[in-house]
PDB file of N, CA and C in Angstrom:
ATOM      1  N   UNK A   1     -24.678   0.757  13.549  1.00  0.00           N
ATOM      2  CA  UNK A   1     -24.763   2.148  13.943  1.00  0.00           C
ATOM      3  C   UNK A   1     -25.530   2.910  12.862  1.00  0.00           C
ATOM      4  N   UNK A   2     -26.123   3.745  13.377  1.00  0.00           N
ATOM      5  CA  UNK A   2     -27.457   4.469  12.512  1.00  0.00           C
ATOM      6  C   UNK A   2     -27.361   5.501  12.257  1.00  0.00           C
ATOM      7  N   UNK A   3     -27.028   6.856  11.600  1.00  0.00           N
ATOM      8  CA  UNK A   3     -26.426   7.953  11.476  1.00  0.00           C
ATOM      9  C   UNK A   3     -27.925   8.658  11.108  1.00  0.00           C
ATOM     10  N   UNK A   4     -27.913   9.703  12.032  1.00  0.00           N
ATOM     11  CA  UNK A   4     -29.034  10.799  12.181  1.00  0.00           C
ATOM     12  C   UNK A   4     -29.023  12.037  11.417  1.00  0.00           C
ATOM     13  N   UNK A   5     -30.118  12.552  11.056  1.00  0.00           N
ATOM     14  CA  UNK A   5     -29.693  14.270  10.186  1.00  0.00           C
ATOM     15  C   UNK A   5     -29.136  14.493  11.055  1.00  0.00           C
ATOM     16  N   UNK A   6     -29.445  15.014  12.375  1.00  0.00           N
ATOM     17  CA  UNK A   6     -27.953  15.462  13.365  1.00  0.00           C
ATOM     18  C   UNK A   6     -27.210  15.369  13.434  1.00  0.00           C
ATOM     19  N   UNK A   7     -26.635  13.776  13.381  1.00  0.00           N
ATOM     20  CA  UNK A   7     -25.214  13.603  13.232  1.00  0.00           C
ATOM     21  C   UNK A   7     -24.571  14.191  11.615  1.00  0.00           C
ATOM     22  N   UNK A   8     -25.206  14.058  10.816  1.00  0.00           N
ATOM     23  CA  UNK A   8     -25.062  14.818   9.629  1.00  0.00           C
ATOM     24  C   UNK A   8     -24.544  16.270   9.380  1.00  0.00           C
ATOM     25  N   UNK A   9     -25.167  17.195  10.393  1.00  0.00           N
ATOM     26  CA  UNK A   9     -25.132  18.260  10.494  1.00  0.00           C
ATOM     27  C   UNK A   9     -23.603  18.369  10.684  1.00  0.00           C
ATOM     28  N   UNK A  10     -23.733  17.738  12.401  1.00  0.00           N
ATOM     29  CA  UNK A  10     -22.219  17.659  13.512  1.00  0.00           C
ATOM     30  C   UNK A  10     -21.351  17.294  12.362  1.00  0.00           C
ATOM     31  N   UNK A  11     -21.188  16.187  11.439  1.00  0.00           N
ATOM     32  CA  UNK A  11     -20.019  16.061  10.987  1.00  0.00           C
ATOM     33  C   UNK A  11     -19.583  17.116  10.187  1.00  0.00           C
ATOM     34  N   UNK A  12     -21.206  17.166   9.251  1.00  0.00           N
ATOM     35  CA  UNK A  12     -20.483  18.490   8.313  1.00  0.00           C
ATOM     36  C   UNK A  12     -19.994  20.287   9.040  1.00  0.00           C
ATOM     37  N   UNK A  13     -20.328  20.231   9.789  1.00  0.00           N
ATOM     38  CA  UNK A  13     -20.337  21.421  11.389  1.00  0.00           C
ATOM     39  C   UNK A  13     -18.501  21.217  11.213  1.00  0.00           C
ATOM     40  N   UNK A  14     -18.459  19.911  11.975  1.00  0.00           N
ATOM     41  CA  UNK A  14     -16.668  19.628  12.149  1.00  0.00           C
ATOM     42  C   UNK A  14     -16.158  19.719  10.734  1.00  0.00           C
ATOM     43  N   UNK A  15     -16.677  19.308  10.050  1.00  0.00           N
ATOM     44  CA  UNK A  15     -15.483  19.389   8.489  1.00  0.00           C
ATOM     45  C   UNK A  15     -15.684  20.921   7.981  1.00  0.00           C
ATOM     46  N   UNK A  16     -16.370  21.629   8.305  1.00  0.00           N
ATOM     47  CA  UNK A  16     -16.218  22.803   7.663  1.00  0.00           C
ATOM     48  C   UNK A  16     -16.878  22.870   6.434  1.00  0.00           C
ATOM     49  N   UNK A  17     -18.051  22.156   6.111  1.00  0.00           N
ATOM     50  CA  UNK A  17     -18.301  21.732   5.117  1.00  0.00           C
ATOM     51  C   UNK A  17     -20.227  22.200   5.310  1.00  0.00           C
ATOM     52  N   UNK A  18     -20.766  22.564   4.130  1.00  0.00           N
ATOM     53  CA  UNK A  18     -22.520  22.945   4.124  1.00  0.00           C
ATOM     54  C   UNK A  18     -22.801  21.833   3.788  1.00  0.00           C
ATOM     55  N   UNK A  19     -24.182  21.487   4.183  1.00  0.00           N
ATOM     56  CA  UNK A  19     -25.135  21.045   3.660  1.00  0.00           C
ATOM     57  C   UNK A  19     -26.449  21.122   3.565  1.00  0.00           C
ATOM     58  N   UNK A  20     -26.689  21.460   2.269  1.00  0.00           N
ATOM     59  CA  UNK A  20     -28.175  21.902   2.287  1.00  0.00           C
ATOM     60  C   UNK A  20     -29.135  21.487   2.961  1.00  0.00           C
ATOM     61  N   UNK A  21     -30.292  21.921   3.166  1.00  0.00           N
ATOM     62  CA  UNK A  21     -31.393  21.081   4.205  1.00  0.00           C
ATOM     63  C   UNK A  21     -32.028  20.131   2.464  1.00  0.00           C
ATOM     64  N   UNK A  22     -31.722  20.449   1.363  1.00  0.00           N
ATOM     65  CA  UNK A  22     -32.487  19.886   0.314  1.00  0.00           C
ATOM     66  C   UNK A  22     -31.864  18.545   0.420  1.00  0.00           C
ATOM     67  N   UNK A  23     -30.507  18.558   0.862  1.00  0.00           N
ATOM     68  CA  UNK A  23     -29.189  17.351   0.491  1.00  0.00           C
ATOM     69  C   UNK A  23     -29.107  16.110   2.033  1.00  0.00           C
ATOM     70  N   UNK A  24     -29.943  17.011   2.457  1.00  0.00           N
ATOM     71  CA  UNK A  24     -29.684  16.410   3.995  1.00  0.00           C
ATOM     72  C   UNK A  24     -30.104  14.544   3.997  1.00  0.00           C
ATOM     73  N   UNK A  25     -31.578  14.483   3.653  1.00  0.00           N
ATOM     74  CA  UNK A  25     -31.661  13.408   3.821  1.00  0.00           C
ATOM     75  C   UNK A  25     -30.778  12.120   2.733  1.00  0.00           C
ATOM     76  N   UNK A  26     -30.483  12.563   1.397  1.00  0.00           N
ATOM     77  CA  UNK A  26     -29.668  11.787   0.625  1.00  0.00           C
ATOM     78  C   UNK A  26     -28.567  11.553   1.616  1.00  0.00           C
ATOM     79  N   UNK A  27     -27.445  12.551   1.778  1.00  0.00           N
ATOM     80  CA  UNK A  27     -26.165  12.499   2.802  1.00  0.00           C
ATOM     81  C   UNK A  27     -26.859  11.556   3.384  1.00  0.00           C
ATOM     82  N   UNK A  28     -27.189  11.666   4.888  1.00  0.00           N
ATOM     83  CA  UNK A  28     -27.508  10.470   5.556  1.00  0.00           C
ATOM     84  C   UNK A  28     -27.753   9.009   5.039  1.00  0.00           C
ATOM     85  N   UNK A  29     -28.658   8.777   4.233  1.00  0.00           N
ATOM     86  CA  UNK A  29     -28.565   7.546   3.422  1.00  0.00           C
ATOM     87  C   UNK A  29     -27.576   7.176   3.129  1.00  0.00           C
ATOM     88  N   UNK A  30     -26.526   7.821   2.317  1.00  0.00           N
ATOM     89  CA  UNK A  30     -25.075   7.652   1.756  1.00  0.00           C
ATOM     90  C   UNK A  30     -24.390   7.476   3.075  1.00  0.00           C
ATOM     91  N   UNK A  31     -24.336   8.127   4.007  1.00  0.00           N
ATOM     92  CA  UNK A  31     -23.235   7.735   5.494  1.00  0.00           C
ATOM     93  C   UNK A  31     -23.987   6.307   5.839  1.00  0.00           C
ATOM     94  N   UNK A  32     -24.928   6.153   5.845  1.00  0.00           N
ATOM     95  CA  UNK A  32     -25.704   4.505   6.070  1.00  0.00           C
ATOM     96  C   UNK A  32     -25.150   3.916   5.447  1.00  0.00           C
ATOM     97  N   UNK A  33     -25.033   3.952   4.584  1.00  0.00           N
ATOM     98  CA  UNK A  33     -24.216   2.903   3.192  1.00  0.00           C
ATOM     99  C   UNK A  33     -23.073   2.768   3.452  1.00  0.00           C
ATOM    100  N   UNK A  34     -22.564   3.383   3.913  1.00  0.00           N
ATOM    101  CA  UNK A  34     -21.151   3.128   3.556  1.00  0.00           C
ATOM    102  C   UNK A  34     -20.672   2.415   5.142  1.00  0.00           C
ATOM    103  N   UNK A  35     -21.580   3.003   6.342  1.00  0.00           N
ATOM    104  CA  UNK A  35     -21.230   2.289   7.882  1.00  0.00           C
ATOM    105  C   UNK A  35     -22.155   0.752   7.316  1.00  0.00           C
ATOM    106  N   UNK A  36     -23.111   0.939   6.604  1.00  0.00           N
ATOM    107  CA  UNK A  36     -23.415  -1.067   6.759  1.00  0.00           C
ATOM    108  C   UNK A  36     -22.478  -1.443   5.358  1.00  0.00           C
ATOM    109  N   UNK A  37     -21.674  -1.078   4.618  1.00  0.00           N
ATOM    110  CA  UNK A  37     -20.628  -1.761   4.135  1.00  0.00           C
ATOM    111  C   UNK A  37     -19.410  -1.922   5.016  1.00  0.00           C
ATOM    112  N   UNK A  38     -19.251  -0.817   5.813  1.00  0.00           N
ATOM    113  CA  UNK A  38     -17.953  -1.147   6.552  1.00  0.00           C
ATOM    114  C   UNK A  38     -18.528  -2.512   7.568  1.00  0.00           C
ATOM    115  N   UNK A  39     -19.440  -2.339   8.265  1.00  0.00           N
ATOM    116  CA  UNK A  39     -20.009  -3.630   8.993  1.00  0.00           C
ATOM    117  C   UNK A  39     -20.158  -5.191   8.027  1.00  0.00           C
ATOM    118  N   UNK A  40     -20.190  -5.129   7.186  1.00  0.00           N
ATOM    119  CA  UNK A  40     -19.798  -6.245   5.958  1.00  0.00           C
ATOM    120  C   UNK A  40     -18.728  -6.767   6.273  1.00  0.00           C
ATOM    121  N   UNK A  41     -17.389  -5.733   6.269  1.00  0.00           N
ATOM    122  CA  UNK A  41     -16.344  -5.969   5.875  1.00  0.00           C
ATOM    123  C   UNK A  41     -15.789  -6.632   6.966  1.00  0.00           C
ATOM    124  N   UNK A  42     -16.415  -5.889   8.650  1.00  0.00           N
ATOM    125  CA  UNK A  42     -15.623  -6.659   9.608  1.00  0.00           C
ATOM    126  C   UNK A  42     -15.897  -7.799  10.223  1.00  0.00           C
ATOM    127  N   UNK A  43     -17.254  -8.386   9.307  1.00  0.00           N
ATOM    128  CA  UNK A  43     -17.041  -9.800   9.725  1.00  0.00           C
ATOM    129  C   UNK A  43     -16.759 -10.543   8.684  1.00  0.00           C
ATOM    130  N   UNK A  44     -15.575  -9.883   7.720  1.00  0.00           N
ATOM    131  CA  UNK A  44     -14.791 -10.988   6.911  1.00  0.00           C
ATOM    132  C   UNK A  44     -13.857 -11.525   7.777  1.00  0.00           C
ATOM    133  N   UNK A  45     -13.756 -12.808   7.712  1.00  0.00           N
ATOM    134  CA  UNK A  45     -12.262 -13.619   8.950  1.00  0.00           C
ATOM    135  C   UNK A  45     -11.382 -13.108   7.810  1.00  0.00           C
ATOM    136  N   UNK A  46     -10.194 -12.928   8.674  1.00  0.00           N
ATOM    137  CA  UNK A  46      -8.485 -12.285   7.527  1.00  0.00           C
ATOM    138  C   UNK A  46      -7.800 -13.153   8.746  1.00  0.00           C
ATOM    139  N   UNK A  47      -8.231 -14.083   9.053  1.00  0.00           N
ATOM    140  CA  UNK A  47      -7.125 -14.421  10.325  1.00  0.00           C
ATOM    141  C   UNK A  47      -6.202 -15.250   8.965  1.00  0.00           C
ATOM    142  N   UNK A  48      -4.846 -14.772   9.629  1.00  0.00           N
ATOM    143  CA  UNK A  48      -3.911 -15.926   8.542  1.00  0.00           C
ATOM    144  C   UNK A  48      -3.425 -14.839   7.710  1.00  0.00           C
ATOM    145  N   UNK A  49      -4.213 -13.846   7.460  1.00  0.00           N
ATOM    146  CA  UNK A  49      -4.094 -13.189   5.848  1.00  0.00           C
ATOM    147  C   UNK A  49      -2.692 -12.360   6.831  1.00  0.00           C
ATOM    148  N   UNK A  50      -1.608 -11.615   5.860  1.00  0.00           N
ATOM    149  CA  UNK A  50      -1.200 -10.764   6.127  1.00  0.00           C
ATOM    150  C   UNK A  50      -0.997  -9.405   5.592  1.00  0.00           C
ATOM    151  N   UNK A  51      -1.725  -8.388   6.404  1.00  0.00           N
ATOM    152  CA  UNK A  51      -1.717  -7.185   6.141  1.00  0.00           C
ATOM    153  C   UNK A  51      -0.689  -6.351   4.988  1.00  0.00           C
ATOM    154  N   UNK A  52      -1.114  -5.872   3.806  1.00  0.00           N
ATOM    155  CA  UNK A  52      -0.269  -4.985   3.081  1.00  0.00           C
ATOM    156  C   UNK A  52      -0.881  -4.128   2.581  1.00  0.00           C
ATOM    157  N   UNK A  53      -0.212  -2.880   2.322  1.00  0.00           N
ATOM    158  CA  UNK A  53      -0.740  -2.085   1.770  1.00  0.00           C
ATOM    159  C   UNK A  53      -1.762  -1.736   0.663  1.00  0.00           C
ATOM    160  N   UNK A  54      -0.790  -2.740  -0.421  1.00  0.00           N
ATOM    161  CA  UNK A  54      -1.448  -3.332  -1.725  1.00  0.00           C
ATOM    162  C   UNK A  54      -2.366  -4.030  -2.199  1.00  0.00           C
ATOM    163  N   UNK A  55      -3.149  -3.825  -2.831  1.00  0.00           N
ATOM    164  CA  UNK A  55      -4.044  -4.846  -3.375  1.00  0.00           C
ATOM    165  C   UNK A  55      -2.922  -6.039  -4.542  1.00  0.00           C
ATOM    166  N   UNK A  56      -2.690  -5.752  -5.470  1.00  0.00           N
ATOM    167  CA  UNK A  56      -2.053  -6.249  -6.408  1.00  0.00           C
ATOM    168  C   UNK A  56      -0.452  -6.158  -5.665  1.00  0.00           C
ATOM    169  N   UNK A  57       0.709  -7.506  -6.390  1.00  0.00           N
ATOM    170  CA  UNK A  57       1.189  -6.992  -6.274  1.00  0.00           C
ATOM    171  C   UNK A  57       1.724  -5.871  -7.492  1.00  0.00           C
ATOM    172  N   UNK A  58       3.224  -5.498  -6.809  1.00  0.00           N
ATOM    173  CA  UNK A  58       3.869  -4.429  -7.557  1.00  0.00           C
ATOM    174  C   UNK A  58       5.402  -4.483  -7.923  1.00  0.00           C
ATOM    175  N   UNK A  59       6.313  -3.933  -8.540  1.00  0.00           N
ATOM    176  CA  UNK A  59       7.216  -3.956  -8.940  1.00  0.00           C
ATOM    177  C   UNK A  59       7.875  -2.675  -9.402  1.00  0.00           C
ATOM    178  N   UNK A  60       8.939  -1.938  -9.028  1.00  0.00           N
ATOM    179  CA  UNK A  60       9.740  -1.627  -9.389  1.00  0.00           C
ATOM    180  C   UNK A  60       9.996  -1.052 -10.644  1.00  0.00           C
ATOM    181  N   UNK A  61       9.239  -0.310 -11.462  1.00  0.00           N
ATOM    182  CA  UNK A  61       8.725  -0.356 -12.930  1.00  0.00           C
ATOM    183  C   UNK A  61       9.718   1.283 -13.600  1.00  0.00           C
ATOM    184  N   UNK A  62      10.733   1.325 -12.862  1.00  0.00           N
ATOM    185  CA  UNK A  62      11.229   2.782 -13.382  1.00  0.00           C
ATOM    186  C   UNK A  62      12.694   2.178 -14.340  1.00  0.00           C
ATOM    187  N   UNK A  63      12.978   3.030 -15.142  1.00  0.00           N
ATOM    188  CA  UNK A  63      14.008   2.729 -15.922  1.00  0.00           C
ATOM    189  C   UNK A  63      15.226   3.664 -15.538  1.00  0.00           C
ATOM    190  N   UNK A  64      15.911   2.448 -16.119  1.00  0.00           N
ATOM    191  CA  UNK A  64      17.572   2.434 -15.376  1.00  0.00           C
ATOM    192  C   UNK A  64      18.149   4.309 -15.943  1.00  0.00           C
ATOM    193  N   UNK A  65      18.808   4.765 -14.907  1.00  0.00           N
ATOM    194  CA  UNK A  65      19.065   6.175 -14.635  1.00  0.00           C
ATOM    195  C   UNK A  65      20.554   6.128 -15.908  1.00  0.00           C
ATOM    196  N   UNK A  66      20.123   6.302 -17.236  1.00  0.00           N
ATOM    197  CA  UNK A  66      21.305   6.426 -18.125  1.00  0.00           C
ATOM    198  C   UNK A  66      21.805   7.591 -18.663  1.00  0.00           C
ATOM    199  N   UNK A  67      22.854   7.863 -18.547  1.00  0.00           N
ATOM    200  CA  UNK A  67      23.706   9.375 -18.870  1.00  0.00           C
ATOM    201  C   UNK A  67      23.381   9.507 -20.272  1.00  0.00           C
ATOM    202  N   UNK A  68      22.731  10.570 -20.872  1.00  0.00           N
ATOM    203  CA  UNK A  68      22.860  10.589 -22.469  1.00  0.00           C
ATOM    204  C   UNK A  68      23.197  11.946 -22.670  1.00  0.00           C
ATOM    205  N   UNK A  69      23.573  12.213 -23.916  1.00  0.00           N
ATOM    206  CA  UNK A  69      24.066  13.667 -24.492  1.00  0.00           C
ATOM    207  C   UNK A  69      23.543  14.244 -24.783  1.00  0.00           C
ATOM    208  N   UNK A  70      23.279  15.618 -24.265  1.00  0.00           N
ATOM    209  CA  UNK A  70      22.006  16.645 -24.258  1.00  0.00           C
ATOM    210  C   UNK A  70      22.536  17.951 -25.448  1.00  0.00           C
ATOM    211  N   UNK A  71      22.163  18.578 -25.071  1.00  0.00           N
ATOM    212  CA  UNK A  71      21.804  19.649 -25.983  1.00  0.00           C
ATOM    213  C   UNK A  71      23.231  20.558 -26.196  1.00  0.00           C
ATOM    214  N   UNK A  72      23.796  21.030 -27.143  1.00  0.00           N
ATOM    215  CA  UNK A  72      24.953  21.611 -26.997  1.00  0.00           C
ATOM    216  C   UNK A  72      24.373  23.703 -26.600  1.00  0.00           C
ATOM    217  N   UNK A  73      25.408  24.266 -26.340  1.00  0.00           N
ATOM    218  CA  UNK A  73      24.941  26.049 -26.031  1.00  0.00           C
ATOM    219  C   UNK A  73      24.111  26.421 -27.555  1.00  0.00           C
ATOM    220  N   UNK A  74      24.679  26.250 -28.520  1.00  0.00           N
ATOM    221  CA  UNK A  74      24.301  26.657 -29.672  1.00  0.00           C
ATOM    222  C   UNK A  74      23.036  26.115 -29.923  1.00  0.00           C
ATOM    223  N   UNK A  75      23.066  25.075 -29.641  1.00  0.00           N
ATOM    224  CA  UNK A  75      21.790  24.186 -30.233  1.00  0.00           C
ATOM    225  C   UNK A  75      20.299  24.837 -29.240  1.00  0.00           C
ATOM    226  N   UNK A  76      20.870  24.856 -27.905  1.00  0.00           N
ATOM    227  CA  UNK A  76      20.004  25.697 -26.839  1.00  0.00           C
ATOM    228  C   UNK A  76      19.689  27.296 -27.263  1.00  0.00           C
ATOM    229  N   UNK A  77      20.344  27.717 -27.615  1.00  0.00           N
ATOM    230  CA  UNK A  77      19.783  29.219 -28.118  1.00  0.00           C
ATOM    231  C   UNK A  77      19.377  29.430 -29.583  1.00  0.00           C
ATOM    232  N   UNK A  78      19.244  28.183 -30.031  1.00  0.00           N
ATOM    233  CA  UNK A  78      18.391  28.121 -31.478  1.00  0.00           C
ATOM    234  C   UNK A  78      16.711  28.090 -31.442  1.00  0.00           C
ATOM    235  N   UNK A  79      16.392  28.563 -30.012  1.00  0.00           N
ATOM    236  CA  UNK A  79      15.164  28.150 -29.471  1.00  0.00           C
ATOM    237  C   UNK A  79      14.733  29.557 -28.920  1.00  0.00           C
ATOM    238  N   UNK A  80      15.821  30.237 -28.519  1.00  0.00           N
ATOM    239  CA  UNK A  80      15.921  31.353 -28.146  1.00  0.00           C
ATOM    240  C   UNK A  80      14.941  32.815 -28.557  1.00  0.00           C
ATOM    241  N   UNK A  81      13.956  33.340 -28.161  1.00  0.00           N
ATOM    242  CA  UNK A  81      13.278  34.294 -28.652  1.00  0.00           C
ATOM    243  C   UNK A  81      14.452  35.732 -28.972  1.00  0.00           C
ATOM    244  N   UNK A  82      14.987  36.096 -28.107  1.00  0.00           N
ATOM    245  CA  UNK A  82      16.187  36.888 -28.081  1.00  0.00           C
ATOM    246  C   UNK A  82      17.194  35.931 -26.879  1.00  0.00           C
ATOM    247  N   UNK A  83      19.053  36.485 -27.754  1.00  0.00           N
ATOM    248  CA  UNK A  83      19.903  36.158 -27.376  1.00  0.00           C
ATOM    249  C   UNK A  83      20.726  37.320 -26.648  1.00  0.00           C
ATOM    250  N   UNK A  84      20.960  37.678 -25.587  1.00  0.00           N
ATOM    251  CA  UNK A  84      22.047  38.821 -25.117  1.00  0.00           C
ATOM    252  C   UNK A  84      22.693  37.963 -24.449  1.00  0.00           C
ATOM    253  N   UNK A  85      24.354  38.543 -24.312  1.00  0.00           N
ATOM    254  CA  UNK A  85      25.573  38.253 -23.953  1.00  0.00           C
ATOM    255  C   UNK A  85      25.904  36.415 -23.847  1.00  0.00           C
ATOM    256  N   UNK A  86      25.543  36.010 -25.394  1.00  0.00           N
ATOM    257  CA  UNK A  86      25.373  34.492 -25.469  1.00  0.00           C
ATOM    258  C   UNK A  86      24.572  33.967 -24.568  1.00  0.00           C
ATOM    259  N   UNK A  87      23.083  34.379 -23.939  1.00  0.00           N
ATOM    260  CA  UNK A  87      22.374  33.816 -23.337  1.00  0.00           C
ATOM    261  C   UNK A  87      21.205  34.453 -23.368  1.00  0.00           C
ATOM    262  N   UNK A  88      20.062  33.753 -22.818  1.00  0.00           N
ATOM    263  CA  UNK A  88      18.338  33.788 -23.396  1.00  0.00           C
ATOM    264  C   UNK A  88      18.130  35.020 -22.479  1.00  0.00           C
ATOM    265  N   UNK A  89      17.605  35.949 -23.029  1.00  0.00           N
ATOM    266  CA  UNK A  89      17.125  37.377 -22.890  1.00  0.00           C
ATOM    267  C   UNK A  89      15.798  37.298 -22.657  1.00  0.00           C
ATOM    268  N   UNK A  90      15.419  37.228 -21.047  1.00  0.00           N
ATOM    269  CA  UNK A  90      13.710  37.691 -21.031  1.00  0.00           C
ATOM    270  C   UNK A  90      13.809  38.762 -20.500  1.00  0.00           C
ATOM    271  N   UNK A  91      12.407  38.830 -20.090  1.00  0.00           N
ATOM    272  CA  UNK A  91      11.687  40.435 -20.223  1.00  0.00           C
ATOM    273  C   UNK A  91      12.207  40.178 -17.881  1.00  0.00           C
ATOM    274  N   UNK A  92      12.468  41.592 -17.908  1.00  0.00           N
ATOM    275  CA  UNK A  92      12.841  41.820 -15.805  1.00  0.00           C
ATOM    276  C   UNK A  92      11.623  41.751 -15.517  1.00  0.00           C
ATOM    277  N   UNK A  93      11.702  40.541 -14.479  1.00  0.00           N
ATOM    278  CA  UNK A  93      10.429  41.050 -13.252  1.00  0.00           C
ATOM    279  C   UNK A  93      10.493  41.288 -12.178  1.00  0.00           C
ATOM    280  N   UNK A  94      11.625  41.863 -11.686  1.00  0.00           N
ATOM    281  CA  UNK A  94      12.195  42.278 -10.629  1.00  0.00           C
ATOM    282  C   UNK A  94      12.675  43.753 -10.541  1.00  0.00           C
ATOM    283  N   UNK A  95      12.149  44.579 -10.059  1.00  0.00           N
ATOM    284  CA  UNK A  95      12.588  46.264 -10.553  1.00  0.00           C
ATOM    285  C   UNK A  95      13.861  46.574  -9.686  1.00  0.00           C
TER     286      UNK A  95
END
């Protein structure tokens, strides 16, 4: 399949998207490229293969959810720019 400045236009028309008349003929070249790579691809045989998402696989790579001891009140308002009624004092943005 052969992609035309027209069709160029139409797609960029549907995407909402400009394209210069300077850019026009590059675009097209580039949509060529990429429909005779996809035509590459579909006469690779995958019969047998089974479909996944992944290229590589993957694993599970997050660390174990452990309770630790955080910050005490005091230690939290040692950080504090101003303190009112034992707690962090910002500026109202709500009138």
């Amino acid at each position: 399949m052969k992609v035309t400045a027209q069709d160029v236009k139409y797609i960029a028309q549907l995407s909402r998207l400009i394209v210069p008349e300077a850019d026009l003929e590059k675009s097209t070249e580039e949509f060529n490229q990429i429909l005779n790579y996809a035509d590459i691809l579909q006469k690779i045989d995958t019969t047998g293969i089974e479909p996944t998402p992944y290229v590589l696989p993957i694993s599970n790579a997050l660390r174990k959810d452990v309770a630790k001891e955080g910050v005490t009140h005091e230690e939290a308002l040692l950080n504090a720019p101003e303190v009112y009624n034992d707690g962090f004092k910002v500026p109202r943005v709500i009138e």
